[in-house]
N, C-alpha and C. Protein backbone atom coordinates (compact mmCIF):
# COMPACT_ATOMS: atom_id res chain seq x y z
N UNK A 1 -19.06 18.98 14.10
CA UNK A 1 -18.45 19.12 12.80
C UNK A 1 -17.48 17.96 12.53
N UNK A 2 -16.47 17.43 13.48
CA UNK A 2 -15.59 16.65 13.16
C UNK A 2 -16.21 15.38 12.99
N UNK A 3 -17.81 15.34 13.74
CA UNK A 3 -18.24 14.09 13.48
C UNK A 3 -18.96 13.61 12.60
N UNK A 4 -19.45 14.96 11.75
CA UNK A 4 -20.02 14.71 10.21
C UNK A 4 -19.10 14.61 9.55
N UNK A 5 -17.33 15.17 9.34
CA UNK A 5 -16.57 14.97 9.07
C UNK A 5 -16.09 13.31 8.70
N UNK A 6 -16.14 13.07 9.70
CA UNK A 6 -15.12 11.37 10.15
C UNK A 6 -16.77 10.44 9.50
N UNK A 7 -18.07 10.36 9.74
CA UNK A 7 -19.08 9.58 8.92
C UNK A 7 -19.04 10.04 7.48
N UNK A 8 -18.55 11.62 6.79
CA UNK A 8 -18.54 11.43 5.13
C UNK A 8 -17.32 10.85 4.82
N UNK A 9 -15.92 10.92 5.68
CA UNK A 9 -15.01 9.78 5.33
C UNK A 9 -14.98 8.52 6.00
N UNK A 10 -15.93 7.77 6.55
CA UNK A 10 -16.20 6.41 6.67
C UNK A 10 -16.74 6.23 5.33
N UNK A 11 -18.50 6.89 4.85
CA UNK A 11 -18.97 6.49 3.88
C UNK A 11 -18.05 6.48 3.03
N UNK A 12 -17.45 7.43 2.17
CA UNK A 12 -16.33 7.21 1.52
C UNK A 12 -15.39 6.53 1.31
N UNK A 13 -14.64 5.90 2.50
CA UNK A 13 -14.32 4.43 2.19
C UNK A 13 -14.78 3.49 1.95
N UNK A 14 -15.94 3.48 2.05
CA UNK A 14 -17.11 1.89 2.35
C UNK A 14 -17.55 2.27 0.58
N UNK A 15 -17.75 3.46 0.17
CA UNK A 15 -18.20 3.40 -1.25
C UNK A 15 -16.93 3.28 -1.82
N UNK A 16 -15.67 3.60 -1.34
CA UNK A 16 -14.52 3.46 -2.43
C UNK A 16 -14.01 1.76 -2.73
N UNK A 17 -14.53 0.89 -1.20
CA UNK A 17 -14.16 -0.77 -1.43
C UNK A 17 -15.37 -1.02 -2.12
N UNK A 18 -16.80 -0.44 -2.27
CA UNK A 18 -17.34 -1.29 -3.38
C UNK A 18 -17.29 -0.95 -4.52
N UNK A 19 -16.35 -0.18 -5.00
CA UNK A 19 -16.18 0.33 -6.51
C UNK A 19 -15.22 -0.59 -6.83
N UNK A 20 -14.27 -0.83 -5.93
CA UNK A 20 -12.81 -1.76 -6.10
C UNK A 20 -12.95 -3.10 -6.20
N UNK A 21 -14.44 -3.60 -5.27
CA UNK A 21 -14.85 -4.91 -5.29
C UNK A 21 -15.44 -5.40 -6.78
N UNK A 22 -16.02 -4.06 -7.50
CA UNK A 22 -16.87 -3.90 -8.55
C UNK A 22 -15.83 -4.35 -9.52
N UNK A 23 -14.65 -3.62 -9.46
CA UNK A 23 -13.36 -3.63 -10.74
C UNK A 23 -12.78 -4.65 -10.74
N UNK A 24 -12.71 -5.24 -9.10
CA UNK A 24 -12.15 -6.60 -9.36
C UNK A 24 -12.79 -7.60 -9.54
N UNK A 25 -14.19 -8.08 -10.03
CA UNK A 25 -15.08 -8.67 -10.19
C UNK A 25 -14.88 -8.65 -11.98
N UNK A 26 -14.96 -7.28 -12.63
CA UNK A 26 -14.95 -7.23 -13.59
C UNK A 26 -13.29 -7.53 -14.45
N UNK A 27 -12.42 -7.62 -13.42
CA UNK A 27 -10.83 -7.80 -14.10
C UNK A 27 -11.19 -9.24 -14.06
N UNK A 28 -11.78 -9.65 -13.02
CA UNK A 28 -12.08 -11.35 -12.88
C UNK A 28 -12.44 -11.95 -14.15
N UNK A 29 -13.54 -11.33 -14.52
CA UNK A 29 -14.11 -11.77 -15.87
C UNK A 29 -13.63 -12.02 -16.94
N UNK A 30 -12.97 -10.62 -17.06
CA UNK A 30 -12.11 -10.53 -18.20
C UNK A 30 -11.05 -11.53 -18.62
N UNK A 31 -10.55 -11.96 -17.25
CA UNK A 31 -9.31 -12.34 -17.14
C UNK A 31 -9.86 -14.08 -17.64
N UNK A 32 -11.13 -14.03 -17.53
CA UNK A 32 -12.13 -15.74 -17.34
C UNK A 32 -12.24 -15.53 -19.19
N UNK A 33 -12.59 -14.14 -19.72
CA UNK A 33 -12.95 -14.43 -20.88
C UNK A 33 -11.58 -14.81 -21.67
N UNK A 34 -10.33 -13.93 -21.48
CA UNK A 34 -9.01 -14.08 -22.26
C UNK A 34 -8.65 -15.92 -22.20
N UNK A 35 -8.60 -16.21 -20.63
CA UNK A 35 -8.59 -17.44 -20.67
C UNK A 35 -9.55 -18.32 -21.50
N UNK A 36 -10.42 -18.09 -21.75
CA UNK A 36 -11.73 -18.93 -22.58
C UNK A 36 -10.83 -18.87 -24.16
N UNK A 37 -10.86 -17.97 -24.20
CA UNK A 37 -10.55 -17.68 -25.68
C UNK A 37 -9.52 -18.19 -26.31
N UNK A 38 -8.36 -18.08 -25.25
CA UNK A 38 -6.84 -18.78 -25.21
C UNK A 38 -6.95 -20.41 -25.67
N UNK A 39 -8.06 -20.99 -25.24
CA UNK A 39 -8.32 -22.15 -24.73
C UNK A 39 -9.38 -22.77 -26.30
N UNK A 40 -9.99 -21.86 -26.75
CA UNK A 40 -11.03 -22.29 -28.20
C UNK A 40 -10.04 -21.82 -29.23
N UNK A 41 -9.26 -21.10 -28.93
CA UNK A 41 -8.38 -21.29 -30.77
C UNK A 41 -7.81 -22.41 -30.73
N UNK A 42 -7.70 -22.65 -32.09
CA UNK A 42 -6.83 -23.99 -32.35
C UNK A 42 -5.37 -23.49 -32.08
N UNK A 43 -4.70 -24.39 -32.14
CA UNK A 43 -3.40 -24.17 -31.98
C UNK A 43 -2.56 -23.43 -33.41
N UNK A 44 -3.19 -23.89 -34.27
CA UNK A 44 -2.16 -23.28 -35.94
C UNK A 44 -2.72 -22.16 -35.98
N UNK A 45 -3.67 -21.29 -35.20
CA UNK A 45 -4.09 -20.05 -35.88
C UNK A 45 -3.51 -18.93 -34.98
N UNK A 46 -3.39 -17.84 -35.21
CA UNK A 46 -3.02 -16.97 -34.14
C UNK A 46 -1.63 -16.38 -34.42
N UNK A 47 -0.58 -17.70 -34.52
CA UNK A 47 0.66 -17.27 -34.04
C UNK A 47 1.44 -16.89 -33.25
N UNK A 48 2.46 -16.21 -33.27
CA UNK A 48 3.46 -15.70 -32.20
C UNK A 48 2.69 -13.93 -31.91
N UNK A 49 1.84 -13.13 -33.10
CA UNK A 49 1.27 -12.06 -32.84
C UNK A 49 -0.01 -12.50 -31.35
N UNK A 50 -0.63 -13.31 -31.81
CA UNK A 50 -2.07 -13.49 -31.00
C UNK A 50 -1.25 -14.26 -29.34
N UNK A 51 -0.51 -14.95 -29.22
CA UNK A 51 0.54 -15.34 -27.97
C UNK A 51 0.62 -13.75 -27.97
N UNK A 52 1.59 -12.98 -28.00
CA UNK A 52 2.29 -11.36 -27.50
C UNK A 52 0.54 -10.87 -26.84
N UNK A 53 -0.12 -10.63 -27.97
CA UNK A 53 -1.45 -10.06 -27.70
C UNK A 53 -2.18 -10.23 -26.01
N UNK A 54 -2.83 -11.84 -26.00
CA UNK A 54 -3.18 -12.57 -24.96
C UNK A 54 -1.84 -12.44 -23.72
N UNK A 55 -0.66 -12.38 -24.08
CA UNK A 55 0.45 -12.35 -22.52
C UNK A 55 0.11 -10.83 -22.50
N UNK A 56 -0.13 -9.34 -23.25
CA UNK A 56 0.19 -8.36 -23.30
C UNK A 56 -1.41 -7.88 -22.03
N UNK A 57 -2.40 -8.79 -22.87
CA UNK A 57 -3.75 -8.24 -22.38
C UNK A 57 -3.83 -8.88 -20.57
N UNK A 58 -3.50 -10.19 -20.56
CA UNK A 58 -3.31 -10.84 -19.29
C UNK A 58 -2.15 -9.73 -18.42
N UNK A 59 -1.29 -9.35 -18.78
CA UNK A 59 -0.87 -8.86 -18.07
C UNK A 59 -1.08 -6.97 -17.16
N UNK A 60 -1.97 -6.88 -18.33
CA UNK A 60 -3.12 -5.55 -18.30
C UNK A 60 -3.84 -6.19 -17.02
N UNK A 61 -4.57 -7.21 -16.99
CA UNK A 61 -5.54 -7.71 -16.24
C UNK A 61 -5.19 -7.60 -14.70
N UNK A 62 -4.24 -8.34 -14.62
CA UNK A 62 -3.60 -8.81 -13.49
C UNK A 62 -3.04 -7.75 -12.52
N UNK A 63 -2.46 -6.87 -13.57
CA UNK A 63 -2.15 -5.55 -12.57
C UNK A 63 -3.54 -4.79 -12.55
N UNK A 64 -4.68 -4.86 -12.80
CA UNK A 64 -5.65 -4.38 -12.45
C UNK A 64 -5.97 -4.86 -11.56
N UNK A 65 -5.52 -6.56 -11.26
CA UNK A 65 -6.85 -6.87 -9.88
C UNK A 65 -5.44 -6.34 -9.01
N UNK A 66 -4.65 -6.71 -8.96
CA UNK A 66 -3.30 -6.55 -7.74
C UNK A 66 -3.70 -4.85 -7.35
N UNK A 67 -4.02 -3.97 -8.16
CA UNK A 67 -4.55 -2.46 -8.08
C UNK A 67 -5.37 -2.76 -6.81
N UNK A 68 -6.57 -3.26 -7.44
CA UNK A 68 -7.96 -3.42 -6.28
C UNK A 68 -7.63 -3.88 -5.00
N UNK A 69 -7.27 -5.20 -5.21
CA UNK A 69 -6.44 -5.46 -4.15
C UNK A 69 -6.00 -4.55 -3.06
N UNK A 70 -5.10 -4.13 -3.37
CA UNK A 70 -4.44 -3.09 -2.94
C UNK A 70 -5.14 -1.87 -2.18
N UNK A 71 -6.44 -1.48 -3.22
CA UNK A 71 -7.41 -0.57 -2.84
C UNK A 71 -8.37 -1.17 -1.83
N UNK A 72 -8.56 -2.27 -1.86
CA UNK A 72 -9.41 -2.71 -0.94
C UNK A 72 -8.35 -2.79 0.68
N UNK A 73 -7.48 -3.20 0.65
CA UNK A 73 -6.97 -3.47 1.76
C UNK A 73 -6.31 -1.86 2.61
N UNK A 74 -6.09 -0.98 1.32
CA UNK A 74 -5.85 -0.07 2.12
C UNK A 74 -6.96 0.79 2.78
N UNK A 75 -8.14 0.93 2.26
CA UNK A 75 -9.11 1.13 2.36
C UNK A 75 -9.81 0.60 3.55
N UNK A 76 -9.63 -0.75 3.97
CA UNK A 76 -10.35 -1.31 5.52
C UNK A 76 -9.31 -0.43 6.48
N UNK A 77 -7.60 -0.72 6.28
CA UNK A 77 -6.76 0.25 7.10
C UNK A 77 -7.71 1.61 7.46
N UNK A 78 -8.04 1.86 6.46
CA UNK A 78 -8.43 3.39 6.60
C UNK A 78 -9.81 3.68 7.87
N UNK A 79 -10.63 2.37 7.24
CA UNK A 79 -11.77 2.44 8.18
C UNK A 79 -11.58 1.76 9.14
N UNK A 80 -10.36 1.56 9.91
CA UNK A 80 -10.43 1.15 11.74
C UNK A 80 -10.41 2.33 11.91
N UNK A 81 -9.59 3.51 11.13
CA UNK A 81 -9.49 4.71 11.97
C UNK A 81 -10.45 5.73 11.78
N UNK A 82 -11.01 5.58 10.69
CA UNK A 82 -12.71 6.39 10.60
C UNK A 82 -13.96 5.46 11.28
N UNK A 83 -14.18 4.76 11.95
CA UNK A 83 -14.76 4.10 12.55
C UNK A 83 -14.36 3.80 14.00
N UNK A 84 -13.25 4.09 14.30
CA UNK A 84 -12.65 4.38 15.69
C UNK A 84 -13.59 5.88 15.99
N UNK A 85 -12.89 6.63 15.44
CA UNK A 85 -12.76 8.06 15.69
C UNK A 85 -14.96 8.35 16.01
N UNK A 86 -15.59 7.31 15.27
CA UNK A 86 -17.15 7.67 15.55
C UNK A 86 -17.61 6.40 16.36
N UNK A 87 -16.72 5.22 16.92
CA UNK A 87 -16.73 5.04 18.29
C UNK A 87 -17.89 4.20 17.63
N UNK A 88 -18.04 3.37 16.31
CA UNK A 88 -18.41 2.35 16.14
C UNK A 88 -18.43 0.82 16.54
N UNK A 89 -17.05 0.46 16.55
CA UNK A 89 -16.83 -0.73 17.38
C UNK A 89 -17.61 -1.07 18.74
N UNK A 90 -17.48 0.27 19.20
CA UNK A 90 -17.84 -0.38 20.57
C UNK A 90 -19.68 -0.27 20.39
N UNK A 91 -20.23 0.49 19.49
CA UNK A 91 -21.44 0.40 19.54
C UNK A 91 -22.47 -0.66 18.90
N UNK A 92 -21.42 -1.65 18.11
CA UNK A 92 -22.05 -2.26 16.90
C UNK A 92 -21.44 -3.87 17.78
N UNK A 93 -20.08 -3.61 18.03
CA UNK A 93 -18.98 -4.86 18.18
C UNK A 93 -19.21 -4.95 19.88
N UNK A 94 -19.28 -4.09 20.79
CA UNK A 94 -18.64 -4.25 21.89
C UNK A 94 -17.06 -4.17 22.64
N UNK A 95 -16.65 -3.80 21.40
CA UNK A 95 -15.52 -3.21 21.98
C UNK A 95 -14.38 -2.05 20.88
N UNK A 96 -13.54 -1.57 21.58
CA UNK A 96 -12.86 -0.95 20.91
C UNK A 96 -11.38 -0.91 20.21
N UNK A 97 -11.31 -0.59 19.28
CA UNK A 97 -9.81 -0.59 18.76
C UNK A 97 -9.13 -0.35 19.89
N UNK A 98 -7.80 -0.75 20.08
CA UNK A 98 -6.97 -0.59 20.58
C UNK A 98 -6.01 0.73 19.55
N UNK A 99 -5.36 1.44 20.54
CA UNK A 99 -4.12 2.43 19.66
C UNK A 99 -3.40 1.52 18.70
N UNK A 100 -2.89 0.07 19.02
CA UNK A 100 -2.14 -0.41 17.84
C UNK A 100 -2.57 -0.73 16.83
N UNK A 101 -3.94 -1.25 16.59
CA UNK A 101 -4.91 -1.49 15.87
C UNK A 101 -5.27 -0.21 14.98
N UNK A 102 -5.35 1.05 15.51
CA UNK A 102 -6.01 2.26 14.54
C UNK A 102 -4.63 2.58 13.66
N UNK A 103 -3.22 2.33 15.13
CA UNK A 103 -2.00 2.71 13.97
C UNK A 103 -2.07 1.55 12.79
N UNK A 104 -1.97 0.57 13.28
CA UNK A 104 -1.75 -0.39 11.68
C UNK A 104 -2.39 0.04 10.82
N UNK A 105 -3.95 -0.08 10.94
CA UNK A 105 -4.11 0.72 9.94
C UNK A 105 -4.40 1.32 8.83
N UNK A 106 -3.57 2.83 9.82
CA UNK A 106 -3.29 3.55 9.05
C UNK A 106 -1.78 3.48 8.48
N UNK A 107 -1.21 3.03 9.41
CA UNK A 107 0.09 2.65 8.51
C UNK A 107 0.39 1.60 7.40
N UNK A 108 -0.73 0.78 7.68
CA UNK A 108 -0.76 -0.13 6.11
C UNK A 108 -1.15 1.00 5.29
N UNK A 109 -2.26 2.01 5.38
CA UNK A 109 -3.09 2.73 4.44
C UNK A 109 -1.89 3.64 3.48
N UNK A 110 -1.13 3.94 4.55
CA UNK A 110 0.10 5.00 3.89
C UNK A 110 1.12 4.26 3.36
N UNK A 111 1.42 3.13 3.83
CA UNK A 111 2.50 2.01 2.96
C UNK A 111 1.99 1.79 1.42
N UNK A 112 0.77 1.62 1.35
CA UNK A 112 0.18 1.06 0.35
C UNK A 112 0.72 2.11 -0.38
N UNK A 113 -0.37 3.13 -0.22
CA UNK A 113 -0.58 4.39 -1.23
C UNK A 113 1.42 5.04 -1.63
N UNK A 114 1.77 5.12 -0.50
CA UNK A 114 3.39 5.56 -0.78
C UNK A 114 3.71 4.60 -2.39
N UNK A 115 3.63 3.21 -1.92
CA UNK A 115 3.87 2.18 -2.80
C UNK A 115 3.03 2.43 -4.03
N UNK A 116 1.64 2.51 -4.35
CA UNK A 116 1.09 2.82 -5.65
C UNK A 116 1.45 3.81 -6.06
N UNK A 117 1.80 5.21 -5.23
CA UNK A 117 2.39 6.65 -5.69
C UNK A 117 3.73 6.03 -6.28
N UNK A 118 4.19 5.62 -5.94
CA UNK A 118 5.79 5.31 -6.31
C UNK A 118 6.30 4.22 -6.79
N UNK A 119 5.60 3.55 -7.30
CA UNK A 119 5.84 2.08 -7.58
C UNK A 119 6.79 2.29 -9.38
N UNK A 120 7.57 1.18 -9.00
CA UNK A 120 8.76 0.85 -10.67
C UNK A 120 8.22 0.98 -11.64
N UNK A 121 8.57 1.87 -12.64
CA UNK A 121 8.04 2.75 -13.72
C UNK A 121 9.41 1.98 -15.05
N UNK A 122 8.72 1.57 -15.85
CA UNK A 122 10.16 1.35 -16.46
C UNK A 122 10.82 2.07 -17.72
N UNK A 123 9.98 3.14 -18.19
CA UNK A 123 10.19 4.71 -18.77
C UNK A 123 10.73 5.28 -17.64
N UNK A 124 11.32 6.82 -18.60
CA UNK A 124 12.07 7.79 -17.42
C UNK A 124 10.85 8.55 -16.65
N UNK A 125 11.09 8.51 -15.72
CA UNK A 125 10.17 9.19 -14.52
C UNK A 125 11.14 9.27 -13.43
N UNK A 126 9.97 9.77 -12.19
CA UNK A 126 10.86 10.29 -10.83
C UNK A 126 10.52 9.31 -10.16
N UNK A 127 11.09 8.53 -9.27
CA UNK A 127 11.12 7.05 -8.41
C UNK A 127 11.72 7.66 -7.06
N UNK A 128 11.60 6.85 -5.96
CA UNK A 128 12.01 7.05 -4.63
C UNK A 128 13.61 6.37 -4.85
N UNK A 129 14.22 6.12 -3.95
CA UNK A 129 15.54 6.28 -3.97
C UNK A 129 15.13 4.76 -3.26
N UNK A 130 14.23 4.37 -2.43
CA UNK A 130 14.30 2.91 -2.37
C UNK A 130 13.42 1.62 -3.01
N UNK A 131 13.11 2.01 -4.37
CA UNK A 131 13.23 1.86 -5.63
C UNK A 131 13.91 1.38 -6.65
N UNK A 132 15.68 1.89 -6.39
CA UNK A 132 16.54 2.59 -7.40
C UNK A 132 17.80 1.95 -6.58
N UNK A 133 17.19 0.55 -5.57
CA UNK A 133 18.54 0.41 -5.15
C UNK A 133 19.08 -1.20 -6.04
N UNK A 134 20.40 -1.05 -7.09
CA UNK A 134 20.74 -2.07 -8.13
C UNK A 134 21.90 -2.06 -7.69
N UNK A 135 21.87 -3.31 -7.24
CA UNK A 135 23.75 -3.64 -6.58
C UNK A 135 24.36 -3.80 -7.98
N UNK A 136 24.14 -3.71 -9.10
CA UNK A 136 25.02 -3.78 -10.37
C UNK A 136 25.30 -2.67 -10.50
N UNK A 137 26.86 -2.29 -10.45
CA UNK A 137 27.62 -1.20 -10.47
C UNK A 137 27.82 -0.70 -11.15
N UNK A 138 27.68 -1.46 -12.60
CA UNK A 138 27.80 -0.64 -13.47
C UNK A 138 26.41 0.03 -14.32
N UNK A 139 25.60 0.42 -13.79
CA UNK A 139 24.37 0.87 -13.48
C UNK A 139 24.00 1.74 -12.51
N UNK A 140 24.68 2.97 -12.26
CA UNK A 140 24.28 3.68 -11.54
C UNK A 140 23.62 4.18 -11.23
N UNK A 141 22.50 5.01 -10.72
CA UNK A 141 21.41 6.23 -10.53
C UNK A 141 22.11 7.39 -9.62
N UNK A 142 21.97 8.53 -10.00
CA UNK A 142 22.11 9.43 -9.52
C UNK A 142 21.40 10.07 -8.59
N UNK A 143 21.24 10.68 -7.45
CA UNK A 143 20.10 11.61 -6.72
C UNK A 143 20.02 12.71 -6.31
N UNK A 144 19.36 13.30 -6.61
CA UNK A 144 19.02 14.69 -5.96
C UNK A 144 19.46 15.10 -4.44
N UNK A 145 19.03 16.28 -3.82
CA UNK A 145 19.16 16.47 -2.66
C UNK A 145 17.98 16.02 -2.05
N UNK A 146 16.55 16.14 -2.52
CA UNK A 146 15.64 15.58 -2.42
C UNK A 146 15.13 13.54 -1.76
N UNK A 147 16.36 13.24 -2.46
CA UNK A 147 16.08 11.90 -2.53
C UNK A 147 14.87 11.01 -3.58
N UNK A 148 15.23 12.06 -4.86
CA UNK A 148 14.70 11.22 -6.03
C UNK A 148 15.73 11.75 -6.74
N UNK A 149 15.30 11.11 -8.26
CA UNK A 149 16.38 10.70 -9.07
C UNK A 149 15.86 10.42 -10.62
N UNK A 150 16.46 10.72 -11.51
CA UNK A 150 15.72 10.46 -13.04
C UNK A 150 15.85 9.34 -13.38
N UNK A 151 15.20 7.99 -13.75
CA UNK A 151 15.86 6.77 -14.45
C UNK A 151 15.82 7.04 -15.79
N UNK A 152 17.15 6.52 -16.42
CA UNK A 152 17.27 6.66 -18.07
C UNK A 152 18.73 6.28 -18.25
């Protein structure tokens, strides 16, 4: 059981980096077409609206691939340790993860995700408390017992 277990979450990672490879292929594009476009207007047309527009949409883009990114790398973390656990390495590679190797990781896997769960929101929402640390004093945040806190 644990070992049909640990191969539907290998597959599962291996299909979740080619969905991410897929998105960031397609932010690629996008990001190739905005640039194209940036590049064939003339300069007198557009304005200061079509500039806001193109920085507004580029910047849509960009945090999409940094997303994938992100998904992809936490995602290999994930599969040393679903691919440990079915004792792949040593059957494919010749050898095996080491314990520090399965911890990294998974401890990149949980850094990441902590970080996309919680990442700087700049509406009021709930943020981690190391987040929320602004040596400008006169700017305080308040916190819970919890160790979150409302920004506003």
């Amino acid at each position: 059981m644990a070992r049909r277990a640990s191969k539907c979450w290998l597959t599962g990672i291996w299909l979740s980096i080619l969905v991410a490879l897929i998105e960031l292929y397609k932010a690629s594009n996008r990001q190739s077409k905005l640039l194209l476009s940036k590049a064939n207007q003339s300069k007198g047309d557009g304005g200061k609206d079509s500039a806001e527009q193109f920085e507004s949409e580029m910047k849509q883009v960009k945090a999409a691939k940094q997303t994938q990114i992100l998904n992809i790398i936490k995602n290999l973390g994930d599969s040393i340790t679903a691919s440990q656990s079915l004792q792949y390495p040593q059957r494919f590679f010749g050898f095996n993860f080491s314990d520090g190797w399965v911890g990294a990781g998974g401890f990149t896997s949980a850094a990441i995700t902590c970080y996309q769960t919680y990442k700087w929101v700049e509406s009021d929402c709930i943020v981690p408390i190391s987040h929320r640390i602004n040596w400008d004093t006169s700017q305080l945040i308040k916190s819970s017992s919890r160790g979150f806190g409302v920004l506003g």
